[in-house]
PDB file of N, CA and C in Angstrom:
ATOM      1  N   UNK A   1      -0.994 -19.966  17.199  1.00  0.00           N
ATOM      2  CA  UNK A   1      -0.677 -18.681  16.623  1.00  0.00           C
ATOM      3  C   UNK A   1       0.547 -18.128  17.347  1.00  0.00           C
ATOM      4  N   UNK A   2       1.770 -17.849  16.104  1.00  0.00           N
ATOM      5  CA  UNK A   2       2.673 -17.134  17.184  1.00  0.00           C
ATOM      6  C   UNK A   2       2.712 -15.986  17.634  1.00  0.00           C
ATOM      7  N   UNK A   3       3.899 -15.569  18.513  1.00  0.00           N
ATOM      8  CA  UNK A   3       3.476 -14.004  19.106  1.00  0.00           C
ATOM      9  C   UNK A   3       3.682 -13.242  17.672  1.00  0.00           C
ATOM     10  N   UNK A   4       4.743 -13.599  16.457  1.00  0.00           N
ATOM     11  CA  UNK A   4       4.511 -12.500  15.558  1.00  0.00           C
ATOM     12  C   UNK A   4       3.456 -11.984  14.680  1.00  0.00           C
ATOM     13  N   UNK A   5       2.770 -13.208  14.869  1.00  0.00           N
ATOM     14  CA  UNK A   5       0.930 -13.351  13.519  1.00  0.00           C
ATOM     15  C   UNK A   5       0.297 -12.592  14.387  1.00  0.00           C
ATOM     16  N   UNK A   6       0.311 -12.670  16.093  1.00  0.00           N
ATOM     17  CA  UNK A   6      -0.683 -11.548  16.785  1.00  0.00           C
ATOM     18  C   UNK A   6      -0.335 -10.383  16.504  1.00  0.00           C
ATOM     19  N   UNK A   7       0.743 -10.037  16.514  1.00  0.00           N
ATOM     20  CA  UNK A   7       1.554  -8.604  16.403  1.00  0.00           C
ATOM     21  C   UNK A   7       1.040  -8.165  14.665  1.00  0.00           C
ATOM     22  N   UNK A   8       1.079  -9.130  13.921  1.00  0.00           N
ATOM     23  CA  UNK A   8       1.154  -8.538  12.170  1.00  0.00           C
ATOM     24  C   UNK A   8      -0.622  -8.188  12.463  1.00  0.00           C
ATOM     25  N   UNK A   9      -1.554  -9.515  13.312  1.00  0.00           N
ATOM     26  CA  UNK A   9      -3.267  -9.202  13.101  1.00  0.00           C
ATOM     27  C   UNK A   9      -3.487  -7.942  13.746  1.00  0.00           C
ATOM     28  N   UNK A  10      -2.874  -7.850  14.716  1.00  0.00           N
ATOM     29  CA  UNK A  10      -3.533  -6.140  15.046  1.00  0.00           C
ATOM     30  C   UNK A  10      -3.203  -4.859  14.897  1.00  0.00           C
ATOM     31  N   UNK A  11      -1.535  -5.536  14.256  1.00  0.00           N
ATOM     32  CA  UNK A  11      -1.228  -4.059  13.453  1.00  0.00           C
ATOM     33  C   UNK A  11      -2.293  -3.644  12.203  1.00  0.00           C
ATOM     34  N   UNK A  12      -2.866  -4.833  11.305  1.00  0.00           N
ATOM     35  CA  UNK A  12      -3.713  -4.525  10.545  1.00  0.00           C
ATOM     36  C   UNK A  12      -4.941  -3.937  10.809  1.00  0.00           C
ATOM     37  N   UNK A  13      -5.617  -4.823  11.923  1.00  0.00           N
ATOM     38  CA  UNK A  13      -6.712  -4.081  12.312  1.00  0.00           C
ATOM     39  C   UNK A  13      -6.420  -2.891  12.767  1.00  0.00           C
ATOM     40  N   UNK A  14      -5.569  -2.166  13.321  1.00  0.00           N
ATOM     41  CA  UNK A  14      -5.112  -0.628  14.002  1.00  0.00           C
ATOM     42  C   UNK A  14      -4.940  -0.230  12.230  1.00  0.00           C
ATOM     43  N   UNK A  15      -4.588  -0.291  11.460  1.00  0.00           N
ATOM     44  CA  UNK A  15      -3.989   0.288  10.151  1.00  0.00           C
ATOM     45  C   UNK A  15      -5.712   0.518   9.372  1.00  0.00           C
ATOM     46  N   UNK A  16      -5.977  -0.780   9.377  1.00  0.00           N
ATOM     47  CA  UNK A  16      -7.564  -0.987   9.041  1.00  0.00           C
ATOM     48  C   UNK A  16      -8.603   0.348   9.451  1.00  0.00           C
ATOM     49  N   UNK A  17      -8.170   0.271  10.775  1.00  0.00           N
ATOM     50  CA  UNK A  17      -9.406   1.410  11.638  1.00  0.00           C
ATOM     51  C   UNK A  17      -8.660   2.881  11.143  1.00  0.00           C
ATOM     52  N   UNK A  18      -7.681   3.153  11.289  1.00  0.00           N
ATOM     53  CA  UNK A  18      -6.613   4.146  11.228  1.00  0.00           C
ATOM     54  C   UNK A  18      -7.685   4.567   9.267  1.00  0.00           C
ATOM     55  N   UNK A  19      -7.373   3.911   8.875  1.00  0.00           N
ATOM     56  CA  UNK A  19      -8.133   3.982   7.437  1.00  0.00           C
ATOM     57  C   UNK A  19      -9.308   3.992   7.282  1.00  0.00           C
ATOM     58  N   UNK A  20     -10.110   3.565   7.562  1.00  0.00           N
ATOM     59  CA  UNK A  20     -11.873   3.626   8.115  1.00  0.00           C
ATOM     60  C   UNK A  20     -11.941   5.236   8.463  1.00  0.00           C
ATOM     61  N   UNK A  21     -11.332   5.868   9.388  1.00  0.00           N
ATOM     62  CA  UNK A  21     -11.153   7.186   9.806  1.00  0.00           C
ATOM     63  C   UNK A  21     -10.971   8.092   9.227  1.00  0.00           C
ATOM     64  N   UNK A  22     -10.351   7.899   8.287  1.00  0.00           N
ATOM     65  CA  UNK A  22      -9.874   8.520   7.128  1.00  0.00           C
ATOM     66  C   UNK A  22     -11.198   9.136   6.081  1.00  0.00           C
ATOM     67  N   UNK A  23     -11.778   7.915   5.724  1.00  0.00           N
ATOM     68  CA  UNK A  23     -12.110   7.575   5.241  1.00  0.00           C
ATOM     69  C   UNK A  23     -13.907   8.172   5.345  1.00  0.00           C
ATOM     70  N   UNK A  24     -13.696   8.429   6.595  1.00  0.00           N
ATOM     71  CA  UNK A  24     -15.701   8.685   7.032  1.00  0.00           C
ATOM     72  C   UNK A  24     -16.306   7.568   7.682  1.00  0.00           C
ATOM     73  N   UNK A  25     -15.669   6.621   7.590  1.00  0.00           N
ATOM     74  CA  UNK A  25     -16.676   5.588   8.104  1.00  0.00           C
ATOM     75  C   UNK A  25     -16.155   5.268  10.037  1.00  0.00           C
ATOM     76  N   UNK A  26     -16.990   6.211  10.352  1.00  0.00           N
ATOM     77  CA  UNK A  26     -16.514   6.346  11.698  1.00  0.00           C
ATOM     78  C   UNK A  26     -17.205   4.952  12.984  1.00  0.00           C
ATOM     79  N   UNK A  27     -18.494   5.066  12.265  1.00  0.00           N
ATOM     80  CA  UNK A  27     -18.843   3.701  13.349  1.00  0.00           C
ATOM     81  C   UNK A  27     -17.919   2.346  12.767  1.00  0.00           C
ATOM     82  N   UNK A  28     -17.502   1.836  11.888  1.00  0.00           N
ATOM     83  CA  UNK A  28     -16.406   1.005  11.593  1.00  0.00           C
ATOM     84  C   UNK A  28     -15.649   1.059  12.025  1.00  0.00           C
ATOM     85  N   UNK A  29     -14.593   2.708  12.087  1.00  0.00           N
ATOM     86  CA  UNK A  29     -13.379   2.624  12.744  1.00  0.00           C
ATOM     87  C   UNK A  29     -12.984   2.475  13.940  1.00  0.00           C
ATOM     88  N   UNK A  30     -14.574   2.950  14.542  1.00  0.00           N
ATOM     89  CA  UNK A  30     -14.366   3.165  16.266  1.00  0.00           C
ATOM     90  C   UNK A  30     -14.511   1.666  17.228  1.00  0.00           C
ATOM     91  N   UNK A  31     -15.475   0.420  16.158  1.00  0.00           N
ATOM     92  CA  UNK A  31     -15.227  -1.206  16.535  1.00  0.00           C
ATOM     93  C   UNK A  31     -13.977  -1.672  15.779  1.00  0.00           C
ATOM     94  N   UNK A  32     -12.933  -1.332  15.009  1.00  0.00           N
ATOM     95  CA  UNK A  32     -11.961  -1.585  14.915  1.00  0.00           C
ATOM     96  C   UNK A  32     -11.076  -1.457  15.727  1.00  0.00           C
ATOM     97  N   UNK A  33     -10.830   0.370  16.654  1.00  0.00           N
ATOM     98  CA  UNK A  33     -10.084   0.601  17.415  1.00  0.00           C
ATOM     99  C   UNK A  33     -10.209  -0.194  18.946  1.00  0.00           C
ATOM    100  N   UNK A  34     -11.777  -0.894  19.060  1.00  0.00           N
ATOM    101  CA  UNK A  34     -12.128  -1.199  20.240  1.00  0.00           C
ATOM    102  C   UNK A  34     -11.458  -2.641  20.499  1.00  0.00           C
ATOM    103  N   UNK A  35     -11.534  -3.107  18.860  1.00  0.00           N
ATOM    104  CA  UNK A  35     -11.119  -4.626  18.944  1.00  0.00           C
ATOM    105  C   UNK A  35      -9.239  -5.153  18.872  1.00  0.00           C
ATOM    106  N   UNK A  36      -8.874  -3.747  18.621  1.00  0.00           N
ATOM    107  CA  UNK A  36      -7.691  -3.718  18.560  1.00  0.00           C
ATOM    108  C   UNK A  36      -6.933  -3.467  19.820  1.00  0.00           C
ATOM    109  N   UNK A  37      -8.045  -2.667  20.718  1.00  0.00           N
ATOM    110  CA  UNK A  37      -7.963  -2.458  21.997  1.00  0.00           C
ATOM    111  C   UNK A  37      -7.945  -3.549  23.285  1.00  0.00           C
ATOM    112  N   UNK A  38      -8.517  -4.345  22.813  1.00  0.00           N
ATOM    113  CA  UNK A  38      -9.215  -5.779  23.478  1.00  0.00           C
ATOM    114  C   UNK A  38      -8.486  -6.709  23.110  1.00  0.00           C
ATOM    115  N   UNK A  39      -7.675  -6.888  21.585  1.00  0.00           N
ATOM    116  CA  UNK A  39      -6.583  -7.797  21.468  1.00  0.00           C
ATOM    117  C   UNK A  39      -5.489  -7.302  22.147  1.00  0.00           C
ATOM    118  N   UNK A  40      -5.317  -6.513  21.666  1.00  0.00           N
ATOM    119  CA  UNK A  40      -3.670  -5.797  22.921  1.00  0.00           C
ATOM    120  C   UNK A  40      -3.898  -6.499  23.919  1.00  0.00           C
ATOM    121  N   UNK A  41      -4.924  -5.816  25.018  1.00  0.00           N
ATOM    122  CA  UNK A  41      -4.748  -6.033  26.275  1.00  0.00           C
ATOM    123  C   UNK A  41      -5.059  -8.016  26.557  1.00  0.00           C
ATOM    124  N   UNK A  42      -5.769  -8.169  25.639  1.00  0.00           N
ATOM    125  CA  UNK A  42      -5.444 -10.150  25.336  1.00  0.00           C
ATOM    126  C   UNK A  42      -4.244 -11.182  25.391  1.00  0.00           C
ATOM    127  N   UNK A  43      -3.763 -10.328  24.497  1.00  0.00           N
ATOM    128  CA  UNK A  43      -2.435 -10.512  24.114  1.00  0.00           C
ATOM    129  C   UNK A  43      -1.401 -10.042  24.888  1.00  0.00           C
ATOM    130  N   UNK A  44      -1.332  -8.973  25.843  1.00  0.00           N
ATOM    131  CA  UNK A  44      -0.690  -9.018  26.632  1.00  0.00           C
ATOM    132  C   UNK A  44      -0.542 -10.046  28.174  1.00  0.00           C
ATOM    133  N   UNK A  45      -2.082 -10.085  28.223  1.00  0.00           N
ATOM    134  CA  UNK A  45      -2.030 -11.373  29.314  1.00  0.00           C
ATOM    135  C   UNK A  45      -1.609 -12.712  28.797  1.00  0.00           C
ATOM    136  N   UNK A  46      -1.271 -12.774  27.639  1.00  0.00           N
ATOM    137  CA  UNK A  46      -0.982 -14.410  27.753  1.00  0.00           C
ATOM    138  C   UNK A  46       0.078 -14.265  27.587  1.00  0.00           C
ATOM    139  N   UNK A  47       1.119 -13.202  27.387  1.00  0.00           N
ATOM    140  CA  UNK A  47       2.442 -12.949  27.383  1.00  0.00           C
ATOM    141  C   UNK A  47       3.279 -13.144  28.601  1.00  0.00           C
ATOM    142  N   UNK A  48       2.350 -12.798  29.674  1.00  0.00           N
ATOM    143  CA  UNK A  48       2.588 -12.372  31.096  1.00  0.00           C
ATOM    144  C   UNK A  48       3.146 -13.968  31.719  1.00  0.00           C
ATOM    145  N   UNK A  49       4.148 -14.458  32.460  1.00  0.00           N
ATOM    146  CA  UNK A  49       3.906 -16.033  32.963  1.00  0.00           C
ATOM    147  C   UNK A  49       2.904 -15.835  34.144  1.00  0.00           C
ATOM    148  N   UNK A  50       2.812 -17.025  34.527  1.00  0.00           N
ATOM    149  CA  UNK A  50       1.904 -17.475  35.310  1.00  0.00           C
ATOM    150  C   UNK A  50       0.567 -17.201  35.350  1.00  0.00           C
TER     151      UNK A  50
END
């Protein structure tokens, strides 16, 4: 997976939850924001060298 498909998957899921919110469906949005939270910081460590 390249770094841009990570960048497009969790912009969706953040857009996803961002919309869930909207929307009422708050226990959805709030494991969206968590998982979007948890890819970031994922995705930032494998960015990192070494």
């Amino acid at each position: 997976m390249t770094v841009l498909q990570r960048d497009i998957m969790l912009g969706i899921v953040f857009i996803t939850g961002i919309t869930g919110f909207i929307s009422g469906e708050f226990v959805m949005s709030t494991i969206l924001f968590a998982l979007a939270a948890i890819l970031s910081n994922t995705f930032l460590k494998w960015r990192q060298p070494g």
